[in-house]
C-alpha atoms as a PDB file:
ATOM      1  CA  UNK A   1      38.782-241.226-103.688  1.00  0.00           C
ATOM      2  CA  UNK A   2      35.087-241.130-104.719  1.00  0.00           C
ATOM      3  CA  UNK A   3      32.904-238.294-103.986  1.00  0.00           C
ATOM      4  CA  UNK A   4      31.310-238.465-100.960  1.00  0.00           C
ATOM      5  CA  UNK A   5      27.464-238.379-101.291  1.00  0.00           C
ATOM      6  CA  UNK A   6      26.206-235.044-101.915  1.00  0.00           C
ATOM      7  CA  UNK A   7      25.464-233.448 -98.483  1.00  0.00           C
ATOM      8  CA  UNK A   8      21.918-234.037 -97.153  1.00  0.00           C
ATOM      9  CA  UNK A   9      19.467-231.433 -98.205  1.00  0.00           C
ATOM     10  CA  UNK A  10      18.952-228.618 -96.067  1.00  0.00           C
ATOM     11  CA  UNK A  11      16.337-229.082 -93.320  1.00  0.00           C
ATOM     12  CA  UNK A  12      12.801-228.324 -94.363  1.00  0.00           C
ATOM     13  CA  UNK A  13      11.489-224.859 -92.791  1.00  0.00           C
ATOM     14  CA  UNK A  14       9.177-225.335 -90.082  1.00  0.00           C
ATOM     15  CA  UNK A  15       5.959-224.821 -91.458  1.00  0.00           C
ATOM     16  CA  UNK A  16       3.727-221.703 -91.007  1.00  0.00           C
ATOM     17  CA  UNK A  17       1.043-221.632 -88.408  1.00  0.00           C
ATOM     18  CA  UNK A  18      -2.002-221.778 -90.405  1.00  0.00           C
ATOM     19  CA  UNK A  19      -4.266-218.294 -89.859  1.00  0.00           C
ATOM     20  CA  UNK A  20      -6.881-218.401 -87.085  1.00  0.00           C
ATOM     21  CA  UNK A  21     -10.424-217.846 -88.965  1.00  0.00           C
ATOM     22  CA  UNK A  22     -12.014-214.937 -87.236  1.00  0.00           C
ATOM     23  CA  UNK A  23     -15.062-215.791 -84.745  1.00  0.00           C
ATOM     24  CA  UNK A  24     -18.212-215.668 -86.193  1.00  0.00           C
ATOM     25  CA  UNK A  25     -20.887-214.073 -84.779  1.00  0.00           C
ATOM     26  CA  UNK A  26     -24.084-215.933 -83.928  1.00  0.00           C
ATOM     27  CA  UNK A  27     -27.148-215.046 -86.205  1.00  0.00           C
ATOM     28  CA  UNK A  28     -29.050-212.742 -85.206  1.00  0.00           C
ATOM     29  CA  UNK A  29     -32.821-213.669 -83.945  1.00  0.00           C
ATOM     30  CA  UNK A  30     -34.883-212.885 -86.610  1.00  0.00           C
ATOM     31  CA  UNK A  31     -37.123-209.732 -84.977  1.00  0.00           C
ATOM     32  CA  UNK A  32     -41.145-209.586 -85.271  1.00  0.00           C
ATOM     33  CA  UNK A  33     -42.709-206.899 -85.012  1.00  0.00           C
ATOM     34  CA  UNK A  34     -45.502-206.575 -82.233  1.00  0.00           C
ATOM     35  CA  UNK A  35     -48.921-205.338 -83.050  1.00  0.00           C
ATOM     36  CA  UNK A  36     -49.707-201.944 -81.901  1.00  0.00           C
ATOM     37  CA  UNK A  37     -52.093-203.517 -80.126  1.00  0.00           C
ATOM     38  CA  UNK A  38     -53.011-207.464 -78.877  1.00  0.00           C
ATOM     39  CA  UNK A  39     -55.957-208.730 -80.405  1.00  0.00           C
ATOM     40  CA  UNK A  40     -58.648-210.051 -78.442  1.00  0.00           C
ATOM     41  CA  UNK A  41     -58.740-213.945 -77.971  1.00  0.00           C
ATOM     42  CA  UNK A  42     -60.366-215.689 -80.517  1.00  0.00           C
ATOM     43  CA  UNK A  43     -63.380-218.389 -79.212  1.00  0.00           C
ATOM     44  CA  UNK A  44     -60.659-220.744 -79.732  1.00  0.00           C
ATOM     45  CA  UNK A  45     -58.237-220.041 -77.247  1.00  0.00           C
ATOM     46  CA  UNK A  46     -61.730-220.632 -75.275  1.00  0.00           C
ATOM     47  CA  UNK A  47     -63.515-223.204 -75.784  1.00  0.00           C
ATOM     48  CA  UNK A  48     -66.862-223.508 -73.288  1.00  0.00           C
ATOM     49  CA  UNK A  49     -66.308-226.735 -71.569  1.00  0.00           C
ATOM     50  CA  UNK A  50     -69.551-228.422 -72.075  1.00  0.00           C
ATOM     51  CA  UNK A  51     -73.395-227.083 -72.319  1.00  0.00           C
ATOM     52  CA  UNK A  52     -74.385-223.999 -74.943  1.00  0.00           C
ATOM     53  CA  UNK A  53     -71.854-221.178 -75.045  1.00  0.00           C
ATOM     54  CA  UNK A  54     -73.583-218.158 -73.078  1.00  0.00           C
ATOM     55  CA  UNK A  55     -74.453-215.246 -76.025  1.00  0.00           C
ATOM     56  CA  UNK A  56     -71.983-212.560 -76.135  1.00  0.00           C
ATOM     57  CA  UNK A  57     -73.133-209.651 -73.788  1.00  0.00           C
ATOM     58  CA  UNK A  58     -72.758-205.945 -75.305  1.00  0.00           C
ATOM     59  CA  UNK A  59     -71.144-203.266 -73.225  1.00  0.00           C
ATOM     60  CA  UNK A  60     -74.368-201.381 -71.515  1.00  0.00           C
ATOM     61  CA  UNK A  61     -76.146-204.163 -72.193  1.00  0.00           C
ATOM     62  CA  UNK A  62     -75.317-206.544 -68.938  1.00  0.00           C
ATOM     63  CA  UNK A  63     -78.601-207.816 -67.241  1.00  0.00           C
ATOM     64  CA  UNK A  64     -78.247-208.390 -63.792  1.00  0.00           C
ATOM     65  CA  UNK A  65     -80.820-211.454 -63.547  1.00  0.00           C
ATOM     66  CA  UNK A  66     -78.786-213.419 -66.094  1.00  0.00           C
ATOM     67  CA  UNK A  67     -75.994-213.319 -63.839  1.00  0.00           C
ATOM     68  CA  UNK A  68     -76.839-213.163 -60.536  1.00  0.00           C
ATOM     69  CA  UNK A  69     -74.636-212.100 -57.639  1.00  0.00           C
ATOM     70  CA  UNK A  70     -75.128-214.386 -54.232  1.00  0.00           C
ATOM     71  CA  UNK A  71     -77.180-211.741 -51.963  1.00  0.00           C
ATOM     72  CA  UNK A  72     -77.666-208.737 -54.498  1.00  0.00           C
ATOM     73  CA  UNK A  73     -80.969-207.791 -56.573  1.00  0.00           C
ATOM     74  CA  UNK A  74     -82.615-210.565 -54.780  1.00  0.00           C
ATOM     75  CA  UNK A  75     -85.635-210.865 -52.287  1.00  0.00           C
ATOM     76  CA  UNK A  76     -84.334-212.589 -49.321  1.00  0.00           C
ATOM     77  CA  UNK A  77     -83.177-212.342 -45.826  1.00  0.00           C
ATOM     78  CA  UNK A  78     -84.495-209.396 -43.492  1.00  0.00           C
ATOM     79  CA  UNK A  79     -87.073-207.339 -44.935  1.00  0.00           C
ATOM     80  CA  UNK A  80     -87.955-203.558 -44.439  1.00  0.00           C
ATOM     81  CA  UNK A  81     -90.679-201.605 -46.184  1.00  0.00           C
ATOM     82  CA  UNK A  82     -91.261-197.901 -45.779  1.00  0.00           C
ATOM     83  CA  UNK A  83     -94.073-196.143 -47.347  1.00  0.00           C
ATOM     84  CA  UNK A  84     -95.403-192.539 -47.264  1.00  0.00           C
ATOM     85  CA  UNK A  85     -97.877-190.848 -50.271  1.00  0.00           C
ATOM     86  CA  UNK A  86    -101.549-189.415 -50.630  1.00  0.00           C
ATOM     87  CA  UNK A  87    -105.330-190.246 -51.464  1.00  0.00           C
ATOM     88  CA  UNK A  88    -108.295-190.457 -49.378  1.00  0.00           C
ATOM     89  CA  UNK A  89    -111.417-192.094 -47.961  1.00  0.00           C
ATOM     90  CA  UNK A  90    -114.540-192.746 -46.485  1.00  0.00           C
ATOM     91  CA  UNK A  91    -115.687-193.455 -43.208  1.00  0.00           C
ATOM     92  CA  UNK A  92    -119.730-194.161 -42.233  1.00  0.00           C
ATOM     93  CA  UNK A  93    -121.186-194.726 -39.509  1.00  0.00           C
ATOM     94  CA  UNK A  94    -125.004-194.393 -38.152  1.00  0.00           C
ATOM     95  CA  UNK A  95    -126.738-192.031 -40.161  1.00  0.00           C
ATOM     96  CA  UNK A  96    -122.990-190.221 -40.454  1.00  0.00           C
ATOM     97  CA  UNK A  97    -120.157-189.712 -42.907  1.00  0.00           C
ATOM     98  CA  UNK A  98    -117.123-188.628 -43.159  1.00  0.00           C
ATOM     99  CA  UNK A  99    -114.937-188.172 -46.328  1.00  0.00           C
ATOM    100  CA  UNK A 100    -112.050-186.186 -47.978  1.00  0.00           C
ATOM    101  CA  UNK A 101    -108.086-186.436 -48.627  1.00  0.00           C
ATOM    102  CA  UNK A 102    -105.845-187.545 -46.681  1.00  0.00           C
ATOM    103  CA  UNK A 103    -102.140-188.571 -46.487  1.00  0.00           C
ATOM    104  CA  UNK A 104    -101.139-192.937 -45.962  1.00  0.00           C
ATOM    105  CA  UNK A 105     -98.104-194.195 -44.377  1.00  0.00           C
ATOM    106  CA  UNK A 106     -96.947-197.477 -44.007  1.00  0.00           C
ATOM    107  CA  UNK A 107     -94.199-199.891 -42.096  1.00  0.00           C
ATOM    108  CA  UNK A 108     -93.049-203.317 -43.208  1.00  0.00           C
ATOM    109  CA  UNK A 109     -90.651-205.330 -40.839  1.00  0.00           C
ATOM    110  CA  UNK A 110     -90.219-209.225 -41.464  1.00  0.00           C
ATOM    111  CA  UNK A 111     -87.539-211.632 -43.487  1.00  0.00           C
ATOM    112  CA  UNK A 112     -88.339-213.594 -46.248  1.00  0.00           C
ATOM    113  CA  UNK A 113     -88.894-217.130 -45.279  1.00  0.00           C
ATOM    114  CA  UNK A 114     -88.370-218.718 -49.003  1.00  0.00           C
ATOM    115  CA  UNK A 115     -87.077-216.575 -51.726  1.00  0.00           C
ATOM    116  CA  UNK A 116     -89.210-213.908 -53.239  1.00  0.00           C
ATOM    117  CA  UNK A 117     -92.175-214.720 -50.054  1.00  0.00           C
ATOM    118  CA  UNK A 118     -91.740-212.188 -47.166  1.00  0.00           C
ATOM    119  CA  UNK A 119     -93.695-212.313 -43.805  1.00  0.00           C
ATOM    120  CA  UNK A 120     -93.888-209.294 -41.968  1.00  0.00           C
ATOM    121  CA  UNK A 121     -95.799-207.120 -39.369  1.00  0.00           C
ATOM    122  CA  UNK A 122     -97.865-204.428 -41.206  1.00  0.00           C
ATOM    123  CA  UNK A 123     -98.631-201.477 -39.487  1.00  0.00           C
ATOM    124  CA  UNK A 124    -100.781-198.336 -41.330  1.00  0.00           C
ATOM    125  CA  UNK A 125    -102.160-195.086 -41.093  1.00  0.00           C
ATOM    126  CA  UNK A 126    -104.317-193.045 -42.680  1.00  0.00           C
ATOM    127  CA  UNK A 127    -104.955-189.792 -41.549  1.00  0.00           C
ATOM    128  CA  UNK A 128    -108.186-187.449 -43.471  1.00  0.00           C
ATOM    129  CA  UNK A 129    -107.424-184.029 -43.013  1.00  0.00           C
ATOM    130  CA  UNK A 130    -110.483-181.661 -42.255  1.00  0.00           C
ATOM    131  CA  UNK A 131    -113.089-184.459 -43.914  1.00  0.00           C
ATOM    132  CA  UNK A 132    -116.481-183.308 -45.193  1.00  0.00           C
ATOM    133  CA  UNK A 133    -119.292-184.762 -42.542  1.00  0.00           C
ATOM    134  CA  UNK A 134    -122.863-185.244 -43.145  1.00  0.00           C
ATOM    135  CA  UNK A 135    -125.060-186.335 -40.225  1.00  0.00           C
ATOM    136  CA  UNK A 136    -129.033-188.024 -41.709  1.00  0.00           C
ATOM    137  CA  UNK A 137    -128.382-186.453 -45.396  1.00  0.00           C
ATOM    138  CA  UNK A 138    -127.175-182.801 -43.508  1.00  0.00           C
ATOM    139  CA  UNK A 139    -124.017-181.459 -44.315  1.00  0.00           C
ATOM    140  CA  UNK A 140    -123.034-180.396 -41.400  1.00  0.00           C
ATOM    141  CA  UNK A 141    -119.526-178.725 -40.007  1.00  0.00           C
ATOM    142  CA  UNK A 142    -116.769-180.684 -39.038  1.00  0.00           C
ATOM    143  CA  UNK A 143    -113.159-179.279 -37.978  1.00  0.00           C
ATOM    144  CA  UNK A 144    -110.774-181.906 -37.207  1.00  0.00           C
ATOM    145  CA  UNK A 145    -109.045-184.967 -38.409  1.00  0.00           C
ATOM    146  CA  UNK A 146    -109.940-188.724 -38.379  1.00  0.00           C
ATOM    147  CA  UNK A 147    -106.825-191.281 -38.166  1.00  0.00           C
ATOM    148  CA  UNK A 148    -107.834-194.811 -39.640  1.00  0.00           C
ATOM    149  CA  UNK A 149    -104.639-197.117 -37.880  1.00  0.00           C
ATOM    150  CA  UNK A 150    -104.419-200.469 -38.416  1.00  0.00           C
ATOM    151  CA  UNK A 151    -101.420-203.508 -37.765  1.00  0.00           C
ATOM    152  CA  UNK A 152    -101.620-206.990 -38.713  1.00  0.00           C
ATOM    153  CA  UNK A 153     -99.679-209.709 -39.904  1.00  0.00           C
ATOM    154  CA  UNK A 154     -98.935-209.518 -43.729  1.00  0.00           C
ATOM    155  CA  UNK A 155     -97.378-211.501 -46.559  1.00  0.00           C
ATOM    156  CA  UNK A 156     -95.561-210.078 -50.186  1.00  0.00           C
ATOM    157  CA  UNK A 157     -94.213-211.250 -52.818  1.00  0.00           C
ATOM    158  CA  UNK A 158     -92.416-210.362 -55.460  1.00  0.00           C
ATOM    159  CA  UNK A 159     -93.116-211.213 -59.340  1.00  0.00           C
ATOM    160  CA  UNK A 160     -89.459-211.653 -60.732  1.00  0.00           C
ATOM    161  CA  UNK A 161     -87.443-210.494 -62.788  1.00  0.00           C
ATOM    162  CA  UNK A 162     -89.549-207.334 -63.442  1.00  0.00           C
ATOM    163  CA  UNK A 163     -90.024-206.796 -59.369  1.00  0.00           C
ATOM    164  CA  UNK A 164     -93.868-206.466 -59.230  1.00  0.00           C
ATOM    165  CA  UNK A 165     -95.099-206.990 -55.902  1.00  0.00           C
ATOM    166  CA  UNK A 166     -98.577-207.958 -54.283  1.00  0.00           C
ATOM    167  CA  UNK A 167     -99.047-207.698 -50.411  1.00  0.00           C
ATOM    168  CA  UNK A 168    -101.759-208.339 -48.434  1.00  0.00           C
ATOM    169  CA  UNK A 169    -102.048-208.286 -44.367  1.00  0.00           C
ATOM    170  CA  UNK A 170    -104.808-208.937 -41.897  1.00  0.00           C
ATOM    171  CA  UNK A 171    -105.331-207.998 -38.324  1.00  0.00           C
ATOM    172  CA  UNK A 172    -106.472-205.152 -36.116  1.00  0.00           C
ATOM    173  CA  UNK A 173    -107.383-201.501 -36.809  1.00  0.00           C
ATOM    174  CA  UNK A 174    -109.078-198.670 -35.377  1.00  0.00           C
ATOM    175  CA  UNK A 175    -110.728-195.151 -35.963  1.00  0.00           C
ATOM    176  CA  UNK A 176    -110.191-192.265 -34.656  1.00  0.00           C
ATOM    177  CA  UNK A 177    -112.106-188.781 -34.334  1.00  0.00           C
ATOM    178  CA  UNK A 178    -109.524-185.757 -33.341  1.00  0.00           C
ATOM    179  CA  UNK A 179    -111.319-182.494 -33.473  1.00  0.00           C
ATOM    180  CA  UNK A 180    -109.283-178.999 -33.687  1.00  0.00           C
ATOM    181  CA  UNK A 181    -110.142-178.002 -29.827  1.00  0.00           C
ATOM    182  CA  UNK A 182    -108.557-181.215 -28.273  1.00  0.00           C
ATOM    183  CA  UNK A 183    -111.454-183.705 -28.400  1.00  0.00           C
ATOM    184  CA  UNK A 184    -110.731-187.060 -29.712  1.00  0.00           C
ATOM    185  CA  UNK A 185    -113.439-190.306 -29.837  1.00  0.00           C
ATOM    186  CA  UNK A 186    -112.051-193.830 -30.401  1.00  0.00           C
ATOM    187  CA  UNK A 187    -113.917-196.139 -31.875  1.00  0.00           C
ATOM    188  CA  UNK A 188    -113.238-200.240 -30.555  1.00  0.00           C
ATOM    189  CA  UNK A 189    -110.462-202.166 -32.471  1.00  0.00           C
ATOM    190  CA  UNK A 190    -111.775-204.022 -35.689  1.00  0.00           C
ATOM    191  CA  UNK A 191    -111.172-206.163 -38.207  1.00  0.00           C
ATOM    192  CA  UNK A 192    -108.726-204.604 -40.286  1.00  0.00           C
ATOM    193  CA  UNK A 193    -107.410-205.660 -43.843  1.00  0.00           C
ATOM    194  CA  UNK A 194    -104.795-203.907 -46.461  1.00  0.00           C
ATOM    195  CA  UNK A 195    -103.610-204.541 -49.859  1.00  0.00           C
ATOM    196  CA  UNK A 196    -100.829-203.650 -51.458  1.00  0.00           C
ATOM    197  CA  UNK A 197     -99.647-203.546 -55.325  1.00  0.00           C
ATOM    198  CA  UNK A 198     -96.322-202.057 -56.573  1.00  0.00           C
ATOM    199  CA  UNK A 199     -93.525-201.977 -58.899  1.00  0.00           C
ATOM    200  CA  UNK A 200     -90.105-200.956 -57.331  1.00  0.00           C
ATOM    201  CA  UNK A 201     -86.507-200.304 -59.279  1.00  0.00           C
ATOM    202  CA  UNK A 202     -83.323-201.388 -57.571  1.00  0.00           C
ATOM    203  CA  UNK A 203     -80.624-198.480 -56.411  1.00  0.00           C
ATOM    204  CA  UNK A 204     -78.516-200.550 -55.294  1.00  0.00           C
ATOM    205  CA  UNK A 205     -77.347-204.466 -54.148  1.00  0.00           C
ATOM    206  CA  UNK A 206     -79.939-204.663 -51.252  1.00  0.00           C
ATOM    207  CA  UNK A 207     -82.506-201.366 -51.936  1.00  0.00           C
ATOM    208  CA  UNK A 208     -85.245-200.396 -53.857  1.00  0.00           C
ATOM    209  CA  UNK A 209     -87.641-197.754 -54.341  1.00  0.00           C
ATOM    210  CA  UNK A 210     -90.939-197.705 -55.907  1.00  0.00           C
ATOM    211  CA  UNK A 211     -94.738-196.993 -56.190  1.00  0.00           C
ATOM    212  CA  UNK A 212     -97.697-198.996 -54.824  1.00  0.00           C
ATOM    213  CA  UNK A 213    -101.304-198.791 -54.632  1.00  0.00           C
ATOM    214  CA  UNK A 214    -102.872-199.453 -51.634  1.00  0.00           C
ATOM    215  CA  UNK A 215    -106.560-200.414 -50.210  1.00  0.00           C
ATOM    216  CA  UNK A 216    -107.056-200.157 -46.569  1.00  0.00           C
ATOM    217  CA  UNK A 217    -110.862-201.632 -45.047  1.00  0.00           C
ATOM    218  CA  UNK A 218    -111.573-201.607 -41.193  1.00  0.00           C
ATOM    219  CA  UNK A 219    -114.976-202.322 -39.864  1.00  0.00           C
ATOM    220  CA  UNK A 220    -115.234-201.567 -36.420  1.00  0.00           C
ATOM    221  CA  UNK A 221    -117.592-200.906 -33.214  1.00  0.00           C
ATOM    222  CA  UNK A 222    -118.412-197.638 -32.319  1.00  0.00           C
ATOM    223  CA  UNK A 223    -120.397-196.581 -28.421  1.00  0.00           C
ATOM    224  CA  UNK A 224    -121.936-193.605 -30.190  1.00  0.00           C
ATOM    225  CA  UNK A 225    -122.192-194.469 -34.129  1.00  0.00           C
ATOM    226  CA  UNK A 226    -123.022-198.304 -33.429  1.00  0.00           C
ATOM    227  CA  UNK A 227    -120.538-199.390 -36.495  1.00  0.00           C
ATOM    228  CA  UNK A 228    -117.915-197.416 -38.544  1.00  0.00           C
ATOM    229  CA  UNK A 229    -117.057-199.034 -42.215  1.00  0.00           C
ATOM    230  CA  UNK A 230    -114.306-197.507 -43.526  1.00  0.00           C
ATOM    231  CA  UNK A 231    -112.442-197.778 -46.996  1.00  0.00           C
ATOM    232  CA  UNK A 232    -109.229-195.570 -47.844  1.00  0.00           C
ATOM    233  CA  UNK A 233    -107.160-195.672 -51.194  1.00  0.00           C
ATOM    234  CA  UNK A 234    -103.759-194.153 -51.701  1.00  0.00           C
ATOM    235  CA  UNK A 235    -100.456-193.511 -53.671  1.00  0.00           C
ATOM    236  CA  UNK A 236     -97.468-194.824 -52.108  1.00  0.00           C
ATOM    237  CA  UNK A 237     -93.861-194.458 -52.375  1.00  0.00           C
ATOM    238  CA  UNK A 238     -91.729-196.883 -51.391  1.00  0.00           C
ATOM    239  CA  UNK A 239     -88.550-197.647 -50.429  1.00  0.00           C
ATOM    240  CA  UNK A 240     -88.055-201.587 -49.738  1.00  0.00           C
ATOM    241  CA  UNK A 241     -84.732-203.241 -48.294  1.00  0.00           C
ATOM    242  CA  UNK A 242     -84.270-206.901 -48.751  1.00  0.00           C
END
């Protein structure tokens, strides 16, 4: 008989799993370096939004009046004004006069009533201590004190941004003759006028202190001397809140 057919061939193998590639690890993000320290933003990164750029302000250079704060280093609202300093005057009468040094005081209560314009009450004093007297050309002795008072109703204002200041008040004033043993002669209430000029420094948001000039005239009616003129001229130091 013929050969049967050669057998089949053996089965393949099954085939080998093909290898698993190891995972891969994602890049790593690249790494900058930070400054050792952020610089400042450049004008770019802000732009002024219409008008001139403002100039750049150096440190301990900052000006207060170029950037204001709402109620601080301004002249508004309720005013007070206390003065106190030195100087001296004059006071004449009928064939009399009286003169020497004295010390001035002063009080200034009002609000401003548009900004940099104060109205106030004004109320001074003058006091001459131990004055020289002459009586018809004789110098003659004196021992006491005369007190020149007056109050009134007064205006200031204030030059700014340097904070010069002119004041001026009118009203009523008075003279008054205190000698060392108790006696004391008034003369009538006068016209009375005083003038102020100054220059005061800000201490803080609301107060200021300064110097000021001052002129103080009364004319007034006197039983005994007929008239007394009088004229007084001192150094103040003020202290102002507004």
């Amino acid at each position: 008989a013929p050969a049967t057919a050669a057998s089949a061939a053996p089965e393949a193998a099954p085939a080998a799993p093909a290898p698993v590639a190891a995972p891969v690890a994602p890049p790593a993000a690249a790494h900058h370096a930070l400054p050792a320290e952020n610089p400042p933003p450049s004008a770019a990164q802000y732009e002024q939004f219409g008008g001139e750029p403002e100039p750049t302000i150096e440190k301990g250079n900052w000006n207060p009046w170029e950037h204001p704060e709402p109620g601080h280093y301004s002249h508004d609202g309720f005013m007070l004004r206390l003065a106190i300093g030195f100087g001296g005057g004059a006071v004449s009468g009928r064939d009399a006069r009286w003169h020497g040094a004295g010390l001035g005081m002063g009080l200034a209560i009002g609000g401003t009533i548009v900004e940099n314009l104060a109205l106030h009450v004004d109320f001074q004093r003058t006091m001459l201590l131990g004055p020289s007297h002459t009586l018809a050309g004789e110098r003659v002795n004196f021992d006491g004190d005369i007190s020149l008072s007056s109050l009134g109703i007064g205006v200031t204002y204030f030059i700014m941004p340097i904070d010069i200041y002119l004041s001026g008040s009118l009203g009523i004033g008075a003279t008054s003759l205190e000698a060392s043993d108790g006696r004391q002669h008034d003369s009538h209430a006068g016209l009375a006028a005083n003038f102020l000029i100054g220059k005061e420094w800000w201490i803080g948001y609301d107060w200021s202190i300064g110097v000021a000039g001052q002129l103080l005239l009364m004319a007034t009616q006197d039983a005994v001397y007929d008239h007394l003129n009088t004229a007084a001229l001192n150094l103040l130091f003020t202290a102002t809140y507004n």
